[in-house]
N, C-alpha and C. Protein backbone atom coordinates (compact mmCIF):
# COMPACT_ATOMS: atom_id res chain seq x y z
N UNK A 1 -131.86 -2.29 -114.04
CA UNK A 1 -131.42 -3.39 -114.88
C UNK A 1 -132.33 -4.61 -114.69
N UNK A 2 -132.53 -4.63 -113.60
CA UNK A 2 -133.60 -6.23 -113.38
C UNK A 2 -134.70 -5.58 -114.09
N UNK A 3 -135.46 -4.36 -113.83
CA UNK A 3 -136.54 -4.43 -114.28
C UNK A 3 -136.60 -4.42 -115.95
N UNK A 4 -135.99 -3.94 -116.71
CA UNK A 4 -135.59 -4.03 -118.05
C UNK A 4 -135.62 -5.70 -118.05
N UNK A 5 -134.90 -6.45 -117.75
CA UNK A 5 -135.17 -8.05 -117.71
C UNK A 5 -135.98 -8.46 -117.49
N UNK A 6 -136.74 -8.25 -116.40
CA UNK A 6 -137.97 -9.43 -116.42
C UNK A 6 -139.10 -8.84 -117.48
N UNK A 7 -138.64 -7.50 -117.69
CA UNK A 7 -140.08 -6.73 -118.81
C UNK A 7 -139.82 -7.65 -120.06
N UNK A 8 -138.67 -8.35 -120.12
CA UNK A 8 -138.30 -8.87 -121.74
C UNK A 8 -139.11 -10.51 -121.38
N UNK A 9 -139.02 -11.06 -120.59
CA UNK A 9 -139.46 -12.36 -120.04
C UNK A 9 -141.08 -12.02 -119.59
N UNK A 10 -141.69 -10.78 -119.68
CA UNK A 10 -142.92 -11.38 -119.41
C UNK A 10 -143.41 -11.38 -118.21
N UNK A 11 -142.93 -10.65 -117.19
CA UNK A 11 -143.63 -10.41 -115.56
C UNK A 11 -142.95 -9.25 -115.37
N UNK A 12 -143.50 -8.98 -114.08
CA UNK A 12 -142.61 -7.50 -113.47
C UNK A 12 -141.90 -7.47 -112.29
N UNK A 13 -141.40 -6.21 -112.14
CA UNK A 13 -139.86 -6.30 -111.56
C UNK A 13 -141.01 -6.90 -110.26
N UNK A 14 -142.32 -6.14 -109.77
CA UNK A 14 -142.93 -6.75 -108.34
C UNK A 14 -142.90 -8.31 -108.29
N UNK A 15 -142.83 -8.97 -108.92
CA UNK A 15 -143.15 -10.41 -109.04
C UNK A 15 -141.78 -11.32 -109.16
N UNK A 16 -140.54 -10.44 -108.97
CA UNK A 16 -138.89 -11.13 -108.65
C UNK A 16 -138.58 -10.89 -107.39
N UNK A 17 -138.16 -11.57 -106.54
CA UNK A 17 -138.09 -11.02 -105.35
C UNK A 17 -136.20 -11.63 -105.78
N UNK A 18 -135.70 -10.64 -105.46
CA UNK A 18 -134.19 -10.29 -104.90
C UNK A 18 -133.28 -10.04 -103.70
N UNK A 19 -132.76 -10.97 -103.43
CA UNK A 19 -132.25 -10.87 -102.05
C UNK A 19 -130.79 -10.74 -102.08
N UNK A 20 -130.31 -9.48 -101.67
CA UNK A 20 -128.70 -9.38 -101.33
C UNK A 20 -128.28 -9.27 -100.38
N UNK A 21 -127.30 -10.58 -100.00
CA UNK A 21 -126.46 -10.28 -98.51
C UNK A 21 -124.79 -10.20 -98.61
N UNK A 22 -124.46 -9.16 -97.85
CA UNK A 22 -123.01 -9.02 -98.13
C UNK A 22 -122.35 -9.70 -96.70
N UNK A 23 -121.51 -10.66 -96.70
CA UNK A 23 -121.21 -10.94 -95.57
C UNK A 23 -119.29 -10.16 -95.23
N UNK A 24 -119.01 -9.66 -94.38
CA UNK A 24 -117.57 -8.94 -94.04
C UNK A 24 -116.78 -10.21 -93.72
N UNK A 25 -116.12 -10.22 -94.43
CA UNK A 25 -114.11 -11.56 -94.21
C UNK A 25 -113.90 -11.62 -93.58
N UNK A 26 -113.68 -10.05 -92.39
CA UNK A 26 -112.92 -9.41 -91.19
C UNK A 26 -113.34 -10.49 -89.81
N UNK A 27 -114.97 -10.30 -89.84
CA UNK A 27 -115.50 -10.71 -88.41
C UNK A 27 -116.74 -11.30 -89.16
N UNK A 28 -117.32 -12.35 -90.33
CA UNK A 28 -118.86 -13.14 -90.20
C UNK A 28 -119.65 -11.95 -90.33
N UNK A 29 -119.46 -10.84 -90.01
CA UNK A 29 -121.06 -10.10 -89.73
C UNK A 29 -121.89 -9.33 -91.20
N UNK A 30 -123.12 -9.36 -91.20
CA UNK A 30 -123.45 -8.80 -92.25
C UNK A 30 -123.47 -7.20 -92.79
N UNK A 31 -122.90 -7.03 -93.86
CA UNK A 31 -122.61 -5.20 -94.32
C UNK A 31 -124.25 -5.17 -94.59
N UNK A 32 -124.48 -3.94 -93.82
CA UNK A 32 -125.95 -3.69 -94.47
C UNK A 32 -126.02 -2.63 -95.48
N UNK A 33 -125.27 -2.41 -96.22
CA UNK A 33 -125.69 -1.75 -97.52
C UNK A 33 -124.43 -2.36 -98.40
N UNK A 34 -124.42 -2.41 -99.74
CA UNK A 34 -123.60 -3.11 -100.78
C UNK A 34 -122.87 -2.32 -101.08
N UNK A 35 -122.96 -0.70 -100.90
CA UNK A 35 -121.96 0.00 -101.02
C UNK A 35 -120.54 0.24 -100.00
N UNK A 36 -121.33 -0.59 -99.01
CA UNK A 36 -120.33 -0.01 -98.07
C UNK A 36 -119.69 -1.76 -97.88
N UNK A 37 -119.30 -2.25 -99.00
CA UNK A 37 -118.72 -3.33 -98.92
C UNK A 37 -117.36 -3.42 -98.98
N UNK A 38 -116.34 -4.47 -98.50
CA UNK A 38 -115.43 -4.20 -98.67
C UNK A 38 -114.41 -5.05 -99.76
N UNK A 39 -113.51 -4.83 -100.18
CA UNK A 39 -112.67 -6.05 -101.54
C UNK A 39 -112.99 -7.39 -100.10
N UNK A 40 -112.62 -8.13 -101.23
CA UNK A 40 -113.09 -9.75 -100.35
C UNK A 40 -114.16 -10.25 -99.63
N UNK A 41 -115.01 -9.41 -99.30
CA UNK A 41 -116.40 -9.57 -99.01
C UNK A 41 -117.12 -10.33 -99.64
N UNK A 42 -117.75 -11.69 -99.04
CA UNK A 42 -118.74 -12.63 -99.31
C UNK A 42 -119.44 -11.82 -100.04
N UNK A 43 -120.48 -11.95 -101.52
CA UNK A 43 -121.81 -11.06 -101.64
C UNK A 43 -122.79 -12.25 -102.59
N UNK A 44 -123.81 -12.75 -101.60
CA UNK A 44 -124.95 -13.57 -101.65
C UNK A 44 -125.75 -13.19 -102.55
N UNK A 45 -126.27 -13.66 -103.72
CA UNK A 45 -127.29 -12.77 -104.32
C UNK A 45 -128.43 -14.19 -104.60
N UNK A 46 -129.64 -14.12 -104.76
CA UNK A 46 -130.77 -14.84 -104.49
C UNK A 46 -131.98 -14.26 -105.11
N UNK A 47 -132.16 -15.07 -106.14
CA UNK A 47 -133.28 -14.53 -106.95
C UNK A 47 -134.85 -15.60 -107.28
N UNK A 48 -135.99 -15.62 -106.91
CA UNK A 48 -136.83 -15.94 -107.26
C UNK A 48 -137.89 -15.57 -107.80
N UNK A 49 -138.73 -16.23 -108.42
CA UNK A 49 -140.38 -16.28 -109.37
C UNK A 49 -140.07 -17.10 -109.16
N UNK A 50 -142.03 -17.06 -109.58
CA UNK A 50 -143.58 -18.28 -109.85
C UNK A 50 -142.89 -18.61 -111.15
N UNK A 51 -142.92 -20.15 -111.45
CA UNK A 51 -142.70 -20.25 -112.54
C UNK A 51 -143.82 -20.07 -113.55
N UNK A 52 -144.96 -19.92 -113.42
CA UNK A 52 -146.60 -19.30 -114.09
C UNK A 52 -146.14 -18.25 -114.55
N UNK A 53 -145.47 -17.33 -113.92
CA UNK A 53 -144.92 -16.01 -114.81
C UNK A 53 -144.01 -15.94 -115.64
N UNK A 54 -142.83 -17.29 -115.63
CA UNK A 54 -142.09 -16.90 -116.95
C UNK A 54 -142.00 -18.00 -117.07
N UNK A 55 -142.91 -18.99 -117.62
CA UNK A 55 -142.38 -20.43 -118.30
C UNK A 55 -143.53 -20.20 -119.77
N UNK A 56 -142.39 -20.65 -120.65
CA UNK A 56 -142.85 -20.62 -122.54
C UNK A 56 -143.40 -22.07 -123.10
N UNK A 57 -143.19 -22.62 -122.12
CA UNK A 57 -143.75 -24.05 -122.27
C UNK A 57 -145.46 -24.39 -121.60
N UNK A 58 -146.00 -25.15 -122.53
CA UNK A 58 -146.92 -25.90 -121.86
C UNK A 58 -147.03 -26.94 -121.15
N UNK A 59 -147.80 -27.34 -119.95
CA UNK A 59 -147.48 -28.11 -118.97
C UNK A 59 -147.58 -27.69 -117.80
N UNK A 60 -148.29 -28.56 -117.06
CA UNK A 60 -148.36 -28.66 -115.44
C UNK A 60 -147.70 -28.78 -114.66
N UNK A 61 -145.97 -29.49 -115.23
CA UNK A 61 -145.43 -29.99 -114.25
C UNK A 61 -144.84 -29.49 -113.37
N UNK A 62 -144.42 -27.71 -113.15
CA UNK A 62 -144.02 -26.88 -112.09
C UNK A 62 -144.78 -25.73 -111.88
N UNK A 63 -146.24 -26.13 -112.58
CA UNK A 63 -147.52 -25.01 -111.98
C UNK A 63 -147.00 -25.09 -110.29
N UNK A 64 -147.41 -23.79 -110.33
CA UNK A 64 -147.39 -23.13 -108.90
C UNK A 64 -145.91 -23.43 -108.16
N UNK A 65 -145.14 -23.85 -108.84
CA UNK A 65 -143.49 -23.69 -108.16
C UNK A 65 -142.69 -22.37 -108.22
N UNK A 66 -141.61 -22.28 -107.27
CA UNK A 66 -140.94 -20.92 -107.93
C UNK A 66 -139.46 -21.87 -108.17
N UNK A 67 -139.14 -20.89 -109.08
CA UNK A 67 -137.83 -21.32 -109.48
C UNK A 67 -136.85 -20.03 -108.68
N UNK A 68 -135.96 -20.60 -108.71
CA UNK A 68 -134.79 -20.22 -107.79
C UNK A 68 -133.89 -20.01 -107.94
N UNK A 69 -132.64 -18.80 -108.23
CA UNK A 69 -131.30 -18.83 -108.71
C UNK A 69 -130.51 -18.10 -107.44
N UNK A 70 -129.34 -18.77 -107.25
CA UNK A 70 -128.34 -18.39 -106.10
C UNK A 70 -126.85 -18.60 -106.54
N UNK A 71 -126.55 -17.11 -106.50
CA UNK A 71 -124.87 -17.20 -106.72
C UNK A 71 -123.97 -16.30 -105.27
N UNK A 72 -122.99 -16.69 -105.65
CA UNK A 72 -122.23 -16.38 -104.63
C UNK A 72 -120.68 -15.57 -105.13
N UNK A 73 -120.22 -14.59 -104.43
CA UNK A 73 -118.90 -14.04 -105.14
C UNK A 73 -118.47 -13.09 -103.87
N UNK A 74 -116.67 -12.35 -104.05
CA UNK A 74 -116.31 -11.82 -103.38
C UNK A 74 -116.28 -10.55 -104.35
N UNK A 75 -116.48 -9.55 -103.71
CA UNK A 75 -116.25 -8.17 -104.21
C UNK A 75 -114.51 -8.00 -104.41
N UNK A 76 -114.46 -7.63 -105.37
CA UNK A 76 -113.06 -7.37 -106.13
C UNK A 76 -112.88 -5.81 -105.50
């Protein structure tokens, strides 16, 4: 699914870096795989790019920045 997205925006899936952390309710500690998560479980998700790879605008003013998206949710 990501890679279908960024192919529509113009870079590739190598050039998104994706970060998922599931944190456990029970005890703070981190689930290391997303499947083995549990209902109510913290799940961190963290997404960046260069903005050079997907900005439609002209302009200098965030050459060489990355842009940054971070959400947060409990597994249902």
């Amino acid at each position: 699914m990501v890679t279908q997205f960024v192919n529509t925006v113009g870079c590739t899936a190598a050039d998104v870096v994706v970060s998922i952390v599931v944190t456990s309710l029970s005890d703070g500690s981190v689930v290391p795989l997303l499947a083995n998560a549990d209902p109510r479980n913290m799940i961190n998700i963290d997404v960046t790019v260069s903005f050079d790879l997907v900005s439609f605008t002209a302009g200098r003013f965030l050459s060489g920045r990355l842009l940054r998206g971070k959400c947060a949710m409990r597994k249902e």
